[in-house]
PDB file of N, CA and C in Angstrom:
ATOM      1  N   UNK A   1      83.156 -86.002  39.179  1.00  0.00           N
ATOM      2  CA  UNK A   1      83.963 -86.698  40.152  1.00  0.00           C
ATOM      3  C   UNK A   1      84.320 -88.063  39.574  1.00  0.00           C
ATOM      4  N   UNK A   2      85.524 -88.428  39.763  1.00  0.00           N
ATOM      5  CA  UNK A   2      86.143 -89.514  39.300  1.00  0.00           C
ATOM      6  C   UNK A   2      86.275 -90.648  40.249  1.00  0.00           C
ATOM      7  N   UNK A   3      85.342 -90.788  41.293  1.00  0.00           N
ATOM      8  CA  UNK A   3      86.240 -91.522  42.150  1.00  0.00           C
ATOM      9  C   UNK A   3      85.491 -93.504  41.493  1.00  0.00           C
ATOM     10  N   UNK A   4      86.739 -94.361  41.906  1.00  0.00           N
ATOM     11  CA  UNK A   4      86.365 -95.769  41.693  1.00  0.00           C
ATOM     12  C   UNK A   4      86.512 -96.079  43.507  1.00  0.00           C
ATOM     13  N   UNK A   5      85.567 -97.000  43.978  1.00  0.00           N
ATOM     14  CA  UNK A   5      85.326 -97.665  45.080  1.00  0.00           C
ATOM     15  C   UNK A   5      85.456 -99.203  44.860  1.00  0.00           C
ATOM     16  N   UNK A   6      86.358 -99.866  45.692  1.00  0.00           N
ATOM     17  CA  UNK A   6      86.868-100.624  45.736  1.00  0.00           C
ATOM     18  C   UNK A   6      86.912-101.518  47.162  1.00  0.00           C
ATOM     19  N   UNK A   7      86.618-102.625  47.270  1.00  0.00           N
ATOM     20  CA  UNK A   7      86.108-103.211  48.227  1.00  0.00           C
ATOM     21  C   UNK A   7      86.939-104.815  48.338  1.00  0.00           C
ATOM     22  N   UNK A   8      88.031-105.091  49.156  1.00  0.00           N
ATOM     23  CA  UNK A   8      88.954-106.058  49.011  1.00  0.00           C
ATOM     24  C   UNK A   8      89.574-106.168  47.644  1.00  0.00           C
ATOM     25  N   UNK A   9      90.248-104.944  47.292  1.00  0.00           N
ATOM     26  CA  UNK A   9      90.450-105.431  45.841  1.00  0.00           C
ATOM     27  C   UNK A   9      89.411-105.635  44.504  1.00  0.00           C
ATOM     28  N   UNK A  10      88.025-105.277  44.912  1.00  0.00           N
ATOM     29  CA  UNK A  10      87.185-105.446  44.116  1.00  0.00           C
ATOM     30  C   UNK A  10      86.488-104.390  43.582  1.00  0.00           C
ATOM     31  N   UNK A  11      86.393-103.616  42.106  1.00  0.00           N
ATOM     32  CA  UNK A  11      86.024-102.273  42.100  1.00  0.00           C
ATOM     33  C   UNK A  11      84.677-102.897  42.096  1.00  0.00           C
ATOM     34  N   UNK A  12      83.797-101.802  43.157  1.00  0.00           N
ATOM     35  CA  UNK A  12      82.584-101.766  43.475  1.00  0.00           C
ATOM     36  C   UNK A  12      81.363-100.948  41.918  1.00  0.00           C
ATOM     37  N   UNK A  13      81.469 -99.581  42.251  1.00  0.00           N
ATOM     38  CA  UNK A  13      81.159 -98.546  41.370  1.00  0.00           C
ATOM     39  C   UNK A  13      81.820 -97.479  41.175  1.00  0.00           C
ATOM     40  N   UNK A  14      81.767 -96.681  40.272  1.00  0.00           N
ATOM     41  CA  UNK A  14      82.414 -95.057  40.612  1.00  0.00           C
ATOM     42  C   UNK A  14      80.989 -94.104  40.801  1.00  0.00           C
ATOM     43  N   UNK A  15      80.889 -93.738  41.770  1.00  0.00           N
ATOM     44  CA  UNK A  15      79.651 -92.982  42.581  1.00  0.00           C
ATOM     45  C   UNK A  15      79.530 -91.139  41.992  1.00  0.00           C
ATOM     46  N   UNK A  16      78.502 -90.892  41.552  1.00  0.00           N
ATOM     47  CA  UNK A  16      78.617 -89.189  41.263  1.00  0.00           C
ATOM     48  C   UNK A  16      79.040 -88.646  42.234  1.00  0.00           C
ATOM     49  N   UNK A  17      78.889 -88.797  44.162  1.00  0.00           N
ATOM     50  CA  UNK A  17      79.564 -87.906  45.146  1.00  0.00           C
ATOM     51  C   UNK A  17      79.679 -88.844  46.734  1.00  0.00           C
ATOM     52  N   UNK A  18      80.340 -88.561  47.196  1.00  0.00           N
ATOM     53  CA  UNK A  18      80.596 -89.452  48.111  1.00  0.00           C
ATOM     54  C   UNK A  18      81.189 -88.734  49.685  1.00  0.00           C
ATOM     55  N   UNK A  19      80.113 -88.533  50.178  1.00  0.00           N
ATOM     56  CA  UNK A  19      79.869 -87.689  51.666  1.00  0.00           C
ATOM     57  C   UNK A  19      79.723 -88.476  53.091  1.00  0.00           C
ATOM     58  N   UNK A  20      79.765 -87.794  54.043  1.00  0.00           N
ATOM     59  CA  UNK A  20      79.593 -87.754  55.502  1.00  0.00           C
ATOM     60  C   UNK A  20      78.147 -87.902  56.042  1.00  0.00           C
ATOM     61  N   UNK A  21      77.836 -88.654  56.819  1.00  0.00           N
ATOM     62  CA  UNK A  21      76.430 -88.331  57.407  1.00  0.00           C
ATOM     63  C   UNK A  21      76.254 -89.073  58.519  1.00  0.00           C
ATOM     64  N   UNK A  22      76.910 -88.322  59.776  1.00  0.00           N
ATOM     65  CA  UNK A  22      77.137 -88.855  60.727  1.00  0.00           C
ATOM     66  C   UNK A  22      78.106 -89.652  61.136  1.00  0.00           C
ATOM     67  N   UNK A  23      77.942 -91.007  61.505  1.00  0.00           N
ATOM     68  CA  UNK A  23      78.597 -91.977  61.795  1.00  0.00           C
ATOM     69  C   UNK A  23      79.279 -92.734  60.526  1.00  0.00           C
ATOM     70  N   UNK A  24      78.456 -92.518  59.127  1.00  0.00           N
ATOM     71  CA  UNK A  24      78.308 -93.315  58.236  1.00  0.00           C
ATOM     72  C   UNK A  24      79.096 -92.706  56.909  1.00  0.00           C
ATOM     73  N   UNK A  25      79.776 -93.399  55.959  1.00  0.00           N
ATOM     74  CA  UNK A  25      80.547 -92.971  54.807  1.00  0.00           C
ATOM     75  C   UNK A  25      79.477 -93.132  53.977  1.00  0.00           C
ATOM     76  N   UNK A  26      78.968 -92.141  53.060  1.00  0.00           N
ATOM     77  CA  UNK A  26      77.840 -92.740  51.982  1.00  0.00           C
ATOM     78  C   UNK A  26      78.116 -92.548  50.361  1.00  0.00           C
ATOM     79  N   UNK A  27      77.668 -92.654  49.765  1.00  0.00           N
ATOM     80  CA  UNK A  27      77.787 -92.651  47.881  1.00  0.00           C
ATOM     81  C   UNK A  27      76.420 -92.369  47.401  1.00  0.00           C
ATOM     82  N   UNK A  28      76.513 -91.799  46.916  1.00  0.00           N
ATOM     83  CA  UNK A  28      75.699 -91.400  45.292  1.00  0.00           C
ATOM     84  C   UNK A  28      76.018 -91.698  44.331  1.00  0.00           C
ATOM     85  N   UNK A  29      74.997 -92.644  43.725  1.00  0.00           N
ATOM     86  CA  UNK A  29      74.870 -92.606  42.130  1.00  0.00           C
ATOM     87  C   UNK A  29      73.563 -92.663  41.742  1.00  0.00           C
ATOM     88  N   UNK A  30      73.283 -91.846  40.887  1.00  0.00           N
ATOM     89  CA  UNK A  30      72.098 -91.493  40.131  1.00  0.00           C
ATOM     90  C   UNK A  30      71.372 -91.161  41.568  1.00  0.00           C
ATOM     91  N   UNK A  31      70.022 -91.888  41.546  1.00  0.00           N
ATOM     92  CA  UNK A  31      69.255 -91.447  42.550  1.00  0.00           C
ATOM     93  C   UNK A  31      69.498 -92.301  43.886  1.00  0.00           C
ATOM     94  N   UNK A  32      70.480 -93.448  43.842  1.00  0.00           N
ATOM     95  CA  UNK A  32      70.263 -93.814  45.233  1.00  0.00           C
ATOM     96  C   UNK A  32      71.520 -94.040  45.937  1.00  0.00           C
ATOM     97  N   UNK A  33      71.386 -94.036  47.150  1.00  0.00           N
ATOM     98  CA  UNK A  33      72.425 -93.895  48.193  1.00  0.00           C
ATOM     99  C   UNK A  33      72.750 -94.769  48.411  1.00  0.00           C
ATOM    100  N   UNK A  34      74.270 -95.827  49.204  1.00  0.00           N
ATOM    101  CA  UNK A  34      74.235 -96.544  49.379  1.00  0.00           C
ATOM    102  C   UNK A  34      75.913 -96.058  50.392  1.00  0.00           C
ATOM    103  N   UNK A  35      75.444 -96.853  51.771  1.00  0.00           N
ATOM    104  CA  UNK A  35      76.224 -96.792  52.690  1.00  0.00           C
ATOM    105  C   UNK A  35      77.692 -97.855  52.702  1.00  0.00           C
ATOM    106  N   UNK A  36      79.060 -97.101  52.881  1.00  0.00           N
ATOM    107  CA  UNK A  36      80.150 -97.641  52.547  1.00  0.00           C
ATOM    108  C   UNK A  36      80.703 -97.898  53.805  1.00  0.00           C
ATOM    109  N   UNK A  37      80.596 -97.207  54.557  1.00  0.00           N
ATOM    110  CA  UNK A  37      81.540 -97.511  55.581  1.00  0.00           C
ATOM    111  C   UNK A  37      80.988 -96.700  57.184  1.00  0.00           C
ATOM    112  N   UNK A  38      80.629 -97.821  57.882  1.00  0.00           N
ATOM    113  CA  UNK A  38      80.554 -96.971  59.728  1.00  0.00           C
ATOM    114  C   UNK A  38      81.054 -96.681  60.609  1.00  0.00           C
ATOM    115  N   UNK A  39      81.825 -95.638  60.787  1.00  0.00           N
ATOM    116  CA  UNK A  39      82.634 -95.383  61.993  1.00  0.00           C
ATOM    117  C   UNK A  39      82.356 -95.552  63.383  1.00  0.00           C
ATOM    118  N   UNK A  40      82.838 -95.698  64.346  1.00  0.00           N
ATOM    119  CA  UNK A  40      82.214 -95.927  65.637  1.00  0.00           C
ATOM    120  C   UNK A  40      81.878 -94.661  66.121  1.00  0.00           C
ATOM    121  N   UNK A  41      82.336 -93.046  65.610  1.00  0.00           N
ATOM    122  CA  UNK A  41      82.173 -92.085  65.917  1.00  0.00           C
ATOM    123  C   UNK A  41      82.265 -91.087  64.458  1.00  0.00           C
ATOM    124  N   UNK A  42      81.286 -89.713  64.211  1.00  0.00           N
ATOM    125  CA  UNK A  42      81.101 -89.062  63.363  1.00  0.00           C
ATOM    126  C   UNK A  42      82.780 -88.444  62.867  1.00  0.00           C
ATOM    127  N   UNK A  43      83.763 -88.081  64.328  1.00  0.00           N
ATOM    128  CA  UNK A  43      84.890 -87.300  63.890  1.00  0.00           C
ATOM    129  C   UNK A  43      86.104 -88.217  63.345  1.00  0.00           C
ATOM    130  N   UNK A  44      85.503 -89.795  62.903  1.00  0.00           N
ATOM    131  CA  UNK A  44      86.470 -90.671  62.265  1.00  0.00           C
ATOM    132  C   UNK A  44      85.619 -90.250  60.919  1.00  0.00           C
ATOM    133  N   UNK A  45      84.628 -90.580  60.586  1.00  0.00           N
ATOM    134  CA  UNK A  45      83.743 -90.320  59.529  1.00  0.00           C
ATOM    135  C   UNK A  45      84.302 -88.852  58.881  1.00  0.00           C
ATOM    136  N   UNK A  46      84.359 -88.212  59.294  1.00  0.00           N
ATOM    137  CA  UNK A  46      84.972 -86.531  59.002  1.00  0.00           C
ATOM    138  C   UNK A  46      85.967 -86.805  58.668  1.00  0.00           C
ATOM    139  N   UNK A  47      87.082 -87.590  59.597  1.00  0.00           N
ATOM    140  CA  UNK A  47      88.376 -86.921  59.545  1.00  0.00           C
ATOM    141  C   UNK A  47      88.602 -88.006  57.562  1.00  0.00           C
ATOM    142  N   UNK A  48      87.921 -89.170  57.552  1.00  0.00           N
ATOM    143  CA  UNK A  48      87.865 -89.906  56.200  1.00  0.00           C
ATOM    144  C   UNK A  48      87.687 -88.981  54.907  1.00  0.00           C
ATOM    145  N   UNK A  49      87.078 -88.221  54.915  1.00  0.00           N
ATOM    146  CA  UNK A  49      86.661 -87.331  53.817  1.00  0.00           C
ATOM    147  C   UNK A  49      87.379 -86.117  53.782  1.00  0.00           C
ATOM    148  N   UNK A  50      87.528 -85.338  54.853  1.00  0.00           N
ATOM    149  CA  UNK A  50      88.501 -84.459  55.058  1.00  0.00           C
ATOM    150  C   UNK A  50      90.292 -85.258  54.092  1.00  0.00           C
ATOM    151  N   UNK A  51      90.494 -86.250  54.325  1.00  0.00           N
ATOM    152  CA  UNK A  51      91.352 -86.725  54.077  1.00  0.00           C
ATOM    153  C   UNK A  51      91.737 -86.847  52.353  1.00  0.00           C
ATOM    154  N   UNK A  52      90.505 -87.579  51.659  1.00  0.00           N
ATOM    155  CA  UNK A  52      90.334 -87.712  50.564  1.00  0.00           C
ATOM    156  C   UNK A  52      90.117 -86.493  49.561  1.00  0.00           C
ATOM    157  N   UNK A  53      89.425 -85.634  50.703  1.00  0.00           N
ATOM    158  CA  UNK A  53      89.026 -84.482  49.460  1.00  0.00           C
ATOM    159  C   UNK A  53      90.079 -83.612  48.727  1.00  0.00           C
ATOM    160  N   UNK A  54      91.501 -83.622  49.394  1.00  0.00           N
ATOM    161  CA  UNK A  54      92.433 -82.908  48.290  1.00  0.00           C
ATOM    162  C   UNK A  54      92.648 -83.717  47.182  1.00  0.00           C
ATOM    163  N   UNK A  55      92.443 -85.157  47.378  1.00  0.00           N
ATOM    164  CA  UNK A  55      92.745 -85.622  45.654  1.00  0.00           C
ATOM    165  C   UNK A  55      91.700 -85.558  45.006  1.00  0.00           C
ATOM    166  N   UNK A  56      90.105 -85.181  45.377  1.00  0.00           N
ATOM    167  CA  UNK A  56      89.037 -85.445  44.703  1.00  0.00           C
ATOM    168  C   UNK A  56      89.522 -83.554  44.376  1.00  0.00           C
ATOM    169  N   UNK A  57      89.820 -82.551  44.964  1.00  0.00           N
ATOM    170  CA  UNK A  57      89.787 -81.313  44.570  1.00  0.00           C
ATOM    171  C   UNK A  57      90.915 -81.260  43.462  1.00  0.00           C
ATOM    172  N   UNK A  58      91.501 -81.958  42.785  1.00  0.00           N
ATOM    173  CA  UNK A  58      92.828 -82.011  42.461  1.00  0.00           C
ATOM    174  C   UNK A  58      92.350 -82.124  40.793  1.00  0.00           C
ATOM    175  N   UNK A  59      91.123 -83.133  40.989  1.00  0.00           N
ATOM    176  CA  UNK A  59      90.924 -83.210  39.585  1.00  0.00           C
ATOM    177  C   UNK A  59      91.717 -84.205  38.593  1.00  0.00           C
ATOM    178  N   UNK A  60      92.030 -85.589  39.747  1.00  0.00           N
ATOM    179  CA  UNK A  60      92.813 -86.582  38.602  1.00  0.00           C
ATOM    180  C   UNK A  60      91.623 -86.963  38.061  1.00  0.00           C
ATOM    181  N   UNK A  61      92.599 -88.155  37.349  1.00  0.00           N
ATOM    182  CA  UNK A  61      91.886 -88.496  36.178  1.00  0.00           C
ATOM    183  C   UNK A  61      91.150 -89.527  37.095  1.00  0.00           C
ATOM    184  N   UNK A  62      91.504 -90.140  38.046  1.00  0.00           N
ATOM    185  CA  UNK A  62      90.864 -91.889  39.191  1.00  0.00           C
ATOM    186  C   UNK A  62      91.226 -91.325  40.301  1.00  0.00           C
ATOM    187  N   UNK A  63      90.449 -91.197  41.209  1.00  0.00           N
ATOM    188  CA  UNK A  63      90.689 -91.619  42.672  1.00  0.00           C
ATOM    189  C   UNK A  63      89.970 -92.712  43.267  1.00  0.00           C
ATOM    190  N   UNK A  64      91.070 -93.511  44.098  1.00  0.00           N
ATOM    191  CA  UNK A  64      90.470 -94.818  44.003  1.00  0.00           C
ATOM    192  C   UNK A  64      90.020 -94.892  45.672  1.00  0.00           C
ATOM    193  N   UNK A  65      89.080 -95.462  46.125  1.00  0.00           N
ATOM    194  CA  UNK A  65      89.083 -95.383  47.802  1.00  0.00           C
ATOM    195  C   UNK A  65      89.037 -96.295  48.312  1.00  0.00           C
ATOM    196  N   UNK A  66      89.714 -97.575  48.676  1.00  0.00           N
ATOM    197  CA  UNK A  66      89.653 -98.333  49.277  1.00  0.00           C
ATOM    198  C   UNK A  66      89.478 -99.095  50.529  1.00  0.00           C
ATOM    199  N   UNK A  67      88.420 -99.669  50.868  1.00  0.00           N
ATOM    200  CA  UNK A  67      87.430-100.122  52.109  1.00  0.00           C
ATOM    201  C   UNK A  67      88.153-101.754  52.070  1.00  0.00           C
ATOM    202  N   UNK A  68      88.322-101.818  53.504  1.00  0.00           N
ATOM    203  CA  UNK A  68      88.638-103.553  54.155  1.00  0.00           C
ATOM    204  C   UNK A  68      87.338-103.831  54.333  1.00  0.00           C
TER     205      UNK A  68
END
């Protein structure tokens, strides 16, 4: 997975996988987790990843995800 995370314009990390868990947007890298983003409800959290995952299935070369 290619993705770069980006935070006001600022690349954060590029994470091995980057999932749903509940309320909460989360990342993986190596062994630890680290929470990106909280929705006020799980089906905003869903509908975020649902969203992203055709360019992560796509196989570019960067997908970039950008958080306010």
């Amino acid at each position: 997975m290619n993705v770069v995370i980006r935070y006001k314009g600022t690349i954060l990390f590029s994470p091995d996988a980057i999932y749903c868990e509940g309320v909460m947007i989360k990342a993986k890298k190596g062994l630890d987790h680290y929470i990106l983003c909280e929705y006020k409800d799980s089906q905003s959290a869903e509908r975020f990843i649902s969203e992203i995952w055709p360019e992560l299935k796509e196989g570019k070369d960067e997908v970039f995800i950008n958080f306010e």
